[in-house]
N, C-alpha and C. Protein backbone atom coordinates (compact mmCIF):
# COMPACT_ATOMS: atom_id res chain seq x y z
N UNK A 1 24.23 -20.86 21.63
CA UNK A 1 23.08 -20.93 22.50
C UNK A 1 22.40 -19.56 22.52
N UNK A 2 21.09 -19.18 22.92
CA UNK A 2 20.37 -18.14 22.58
C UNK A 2 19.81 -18.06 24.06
N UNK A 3 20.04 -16.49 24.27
CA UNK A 3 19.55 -16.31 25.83
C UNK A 3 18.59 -15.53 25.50
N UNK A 4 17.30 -15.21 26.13
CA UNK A 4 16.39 -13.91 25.67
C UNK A 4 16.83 -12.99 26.33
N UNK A 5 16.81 -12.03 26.26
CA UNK A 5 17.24 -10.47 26.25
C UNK A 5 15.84 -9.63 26.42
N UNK A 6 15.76 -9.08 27.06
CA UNK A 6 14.75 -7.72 27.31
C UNK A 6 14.86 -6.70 26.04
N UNK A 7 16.60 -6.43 26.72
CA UNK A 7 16.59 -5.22 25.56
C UNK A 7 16.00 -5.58 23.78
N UNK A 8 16.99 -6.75 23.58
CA UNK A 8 16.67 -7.23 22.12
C UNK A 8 15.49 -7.94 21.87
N UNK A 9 14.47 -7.98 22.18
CA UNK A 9 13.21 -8.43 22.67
C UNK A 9 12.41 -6.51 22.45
N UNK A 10 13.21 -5.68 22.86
CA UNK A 10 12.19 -4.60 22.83
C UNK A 10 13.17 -3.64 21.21
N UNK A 11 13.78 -4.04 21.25
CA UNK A 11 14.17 -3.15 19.83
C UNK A 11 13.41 -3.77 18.33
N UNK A 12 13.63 -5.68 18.87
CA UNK A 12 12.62 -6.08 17.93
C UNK A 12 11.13 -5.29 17.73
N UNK A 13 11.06 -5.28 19.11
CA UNK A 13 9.46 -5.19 19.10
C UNK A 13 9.09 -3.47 18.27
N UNK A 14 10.14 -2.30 18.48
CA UNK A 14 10.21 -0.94 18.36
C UNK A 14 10.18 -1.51 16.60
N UNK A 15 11.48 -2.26 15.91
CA UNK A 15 11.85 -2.33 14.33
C UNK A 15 10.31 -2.78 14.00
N UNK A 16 9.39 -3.66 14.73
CA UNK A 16 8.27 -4.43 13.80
C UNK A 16 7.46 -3.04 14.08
N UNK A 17 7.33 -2.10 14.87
CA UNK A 17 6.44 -1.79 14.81
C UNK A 17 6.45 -0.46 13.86
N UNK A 18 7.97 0.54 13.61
CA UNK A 18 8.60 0.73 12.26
C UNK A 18 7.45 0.76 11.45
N UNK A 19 8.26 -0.90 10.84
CA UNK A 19 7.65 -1.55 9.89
C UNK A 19 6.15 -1.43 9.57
N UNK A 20 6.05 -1.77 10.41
CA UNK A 20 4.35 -1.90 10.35
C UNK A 20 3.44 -0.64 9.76
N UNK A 21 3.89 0.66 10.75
CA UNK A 21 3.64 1.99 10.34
C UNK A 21 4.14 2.15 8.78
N UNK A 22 4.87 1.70 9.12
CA UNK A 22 5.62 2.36 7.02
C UNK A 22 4.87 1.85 6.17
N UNK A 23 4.80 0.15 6.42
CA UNK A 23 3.71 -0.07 5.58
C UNK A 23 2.39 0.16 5.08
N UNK A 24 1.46 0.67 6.50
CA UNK A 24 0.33 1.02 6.71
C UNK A 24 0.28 2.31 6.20
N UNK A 25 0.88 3.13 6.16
CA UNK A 25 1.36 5.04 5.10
C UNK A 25 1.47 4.19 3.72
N UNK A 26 2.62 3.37 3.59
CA UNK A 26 2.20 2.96 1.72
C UNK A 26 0.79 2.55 1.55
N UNK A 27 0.37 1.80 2.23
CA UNK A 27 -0.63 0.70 1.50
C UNK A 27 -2.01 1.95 1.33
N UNK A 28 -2.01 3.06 2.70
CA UNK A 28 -2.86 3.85 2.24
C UNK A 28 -2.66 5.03 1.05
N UNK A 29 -1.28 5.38 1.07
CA UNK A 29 -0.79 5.85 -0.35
C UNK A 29 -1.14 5.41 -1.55
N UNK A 30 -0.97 3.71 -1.68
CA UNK A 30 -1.58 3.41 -2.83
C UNK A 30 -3.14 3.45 -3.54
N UNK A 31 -3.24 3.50 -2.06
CA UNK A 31 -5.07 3.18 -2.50
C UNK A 31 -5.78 4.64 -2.56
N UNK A 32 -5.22 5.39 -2.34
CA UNK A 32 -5.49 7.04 -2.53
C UNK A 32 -5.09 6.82 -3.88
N UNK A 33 -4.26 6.48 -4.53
CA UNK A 33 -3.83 6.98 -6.33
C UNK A 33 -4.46 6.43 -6.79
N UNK A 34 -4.84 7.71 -7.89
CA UNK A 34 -5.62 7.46 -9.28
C UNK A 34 -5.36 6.36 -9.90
N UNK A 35 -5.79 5.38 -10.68
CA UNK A 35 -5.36 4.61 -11.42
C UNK A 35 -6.10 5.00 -13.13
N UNK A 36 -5.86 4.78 -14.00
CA UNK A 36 -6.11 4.91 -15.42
C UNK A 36 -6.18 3.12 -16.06
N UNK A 37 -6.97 2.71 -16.43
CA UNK A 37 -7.43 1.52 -17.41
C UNK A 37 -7.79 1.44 -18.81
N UNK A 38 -7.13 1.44 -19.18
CA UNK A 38 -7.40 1.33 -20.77
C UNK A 38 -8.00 -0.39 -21.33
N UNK A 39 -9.36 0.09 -21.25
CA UNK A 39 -9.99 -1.12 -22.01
C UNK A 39 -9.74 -1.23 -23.38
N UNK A 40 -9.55 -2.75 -23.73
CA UNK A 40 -9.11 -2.93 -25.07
C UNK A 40 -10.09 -3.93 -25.72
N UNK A 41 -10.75 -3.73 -26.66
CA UNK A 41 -12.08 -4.86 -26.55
C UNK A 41 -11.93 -5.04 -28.45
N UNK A 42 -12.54 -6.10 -28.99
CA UNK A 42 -12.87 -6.14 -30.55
C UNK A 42 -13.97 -6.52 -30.68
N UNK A 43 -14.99 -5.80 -31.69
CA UNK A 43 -16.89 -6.14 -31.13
C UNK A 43 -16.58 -6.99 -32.81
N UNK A 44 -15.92 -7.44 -33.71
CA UNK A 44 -15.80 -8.38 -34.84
C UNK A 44 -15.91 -7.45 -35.84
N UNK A 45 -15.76 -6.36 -36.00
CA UNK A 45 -16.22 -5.85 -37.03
C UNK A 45 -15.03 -5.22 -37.96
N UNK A 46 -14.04 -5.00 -36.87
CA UNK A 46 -12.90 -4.36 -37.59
C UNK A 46 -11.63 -4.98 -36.82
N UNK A 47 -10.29 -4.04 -36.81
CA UNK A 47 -9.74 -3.71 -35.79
C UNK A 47 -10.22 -3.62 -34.32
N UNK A 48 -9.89 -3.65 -33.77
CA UNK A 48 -9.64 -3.83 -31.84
C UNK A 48 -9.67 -2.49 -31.52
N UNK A 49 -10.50 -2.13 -31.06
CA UNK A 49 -10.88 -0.40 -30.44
C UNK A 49 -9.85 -0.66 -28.99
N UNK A 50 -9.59 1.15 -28.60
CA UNK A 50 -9.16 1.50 -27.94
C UNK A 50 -10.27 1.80 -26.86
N UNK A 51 -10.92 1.90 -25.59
CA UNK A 51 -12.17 2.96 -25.01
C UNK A 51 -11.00 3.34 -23.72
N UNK A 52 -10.49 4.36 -23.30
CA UNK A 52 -10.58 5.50 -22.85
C UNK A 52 -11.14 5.30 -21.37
N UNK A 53 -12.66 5.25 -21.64
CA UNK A 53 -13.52 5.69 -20.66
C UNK A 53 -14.68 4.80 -20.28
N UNK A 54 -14.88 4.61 -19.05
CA UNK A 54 -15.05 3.23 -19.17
C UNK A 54 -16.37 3.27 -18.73
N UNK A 55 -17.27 4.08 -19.00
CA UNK A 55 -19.16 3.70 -19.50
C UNK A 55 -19.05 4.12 -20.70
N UNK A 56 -18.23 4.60 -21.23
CA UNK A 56 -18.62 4.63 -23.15
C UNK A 56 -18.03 2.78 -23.10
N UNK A 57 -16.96 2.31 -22.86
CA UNK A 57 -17.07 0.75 -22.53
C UNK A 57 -17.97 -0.02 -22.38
N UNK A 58 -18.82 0.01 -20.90
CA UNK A 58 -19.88 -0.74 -20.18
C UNK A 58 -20.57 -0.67 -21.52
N UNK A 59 -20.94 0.57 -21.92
CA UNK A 59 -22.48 1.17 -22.74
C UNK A 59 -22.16 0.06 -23.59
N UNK A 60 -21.25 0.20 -24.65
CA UNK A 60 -20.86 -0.52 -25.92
C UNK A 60 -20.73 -2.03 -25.93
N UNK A 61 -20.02 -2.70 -24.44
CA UNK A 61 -20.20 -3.77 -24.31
C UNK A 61 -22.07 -4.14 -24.30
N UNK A 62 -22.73 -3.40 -23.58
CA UNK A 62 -24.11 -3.71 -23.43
C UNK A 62 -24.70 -4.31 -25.08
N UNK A 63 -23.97 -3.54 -26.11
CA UNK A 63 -24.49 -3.47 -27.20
C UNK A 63 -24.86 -5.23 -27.77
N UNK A 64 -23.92 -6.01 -27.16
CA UNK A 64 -23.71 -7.20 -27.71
C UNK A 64 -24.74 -7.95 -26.73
């Protein structure tokens, strides 16, 4: 049988809120980091280019 409890009722409430903070420090951690994308594209002419950088990309896609 399950009685409610104050105390365990407020430690829950202390662990979610933990949680919550920790997560909210990662999720803004992640979104602060750099990310790097390597576009990989083939315009038919050869081999499958590498682009690096991604308006020499946009530009080159424009080409088509």
């Amino acid at each position: 049988m399950f009685f409610a409890s104050r105390e365990r009722d407020e430690e829950e409430n202390k662990l979610r809120e933990e949680l919550r903070q920790e997560w909210a420090r990662k999720q803004n951690a992640s979104k602060e980091e750099e990310i790097e994308i390597t576009f990989n594209y083939w315009d038919g002419s050869g081999p499958s280019s590498e682009c690096y950088n991604e308006e020499r990309f946009f530009r080159d896609v424009e080409k088509f």
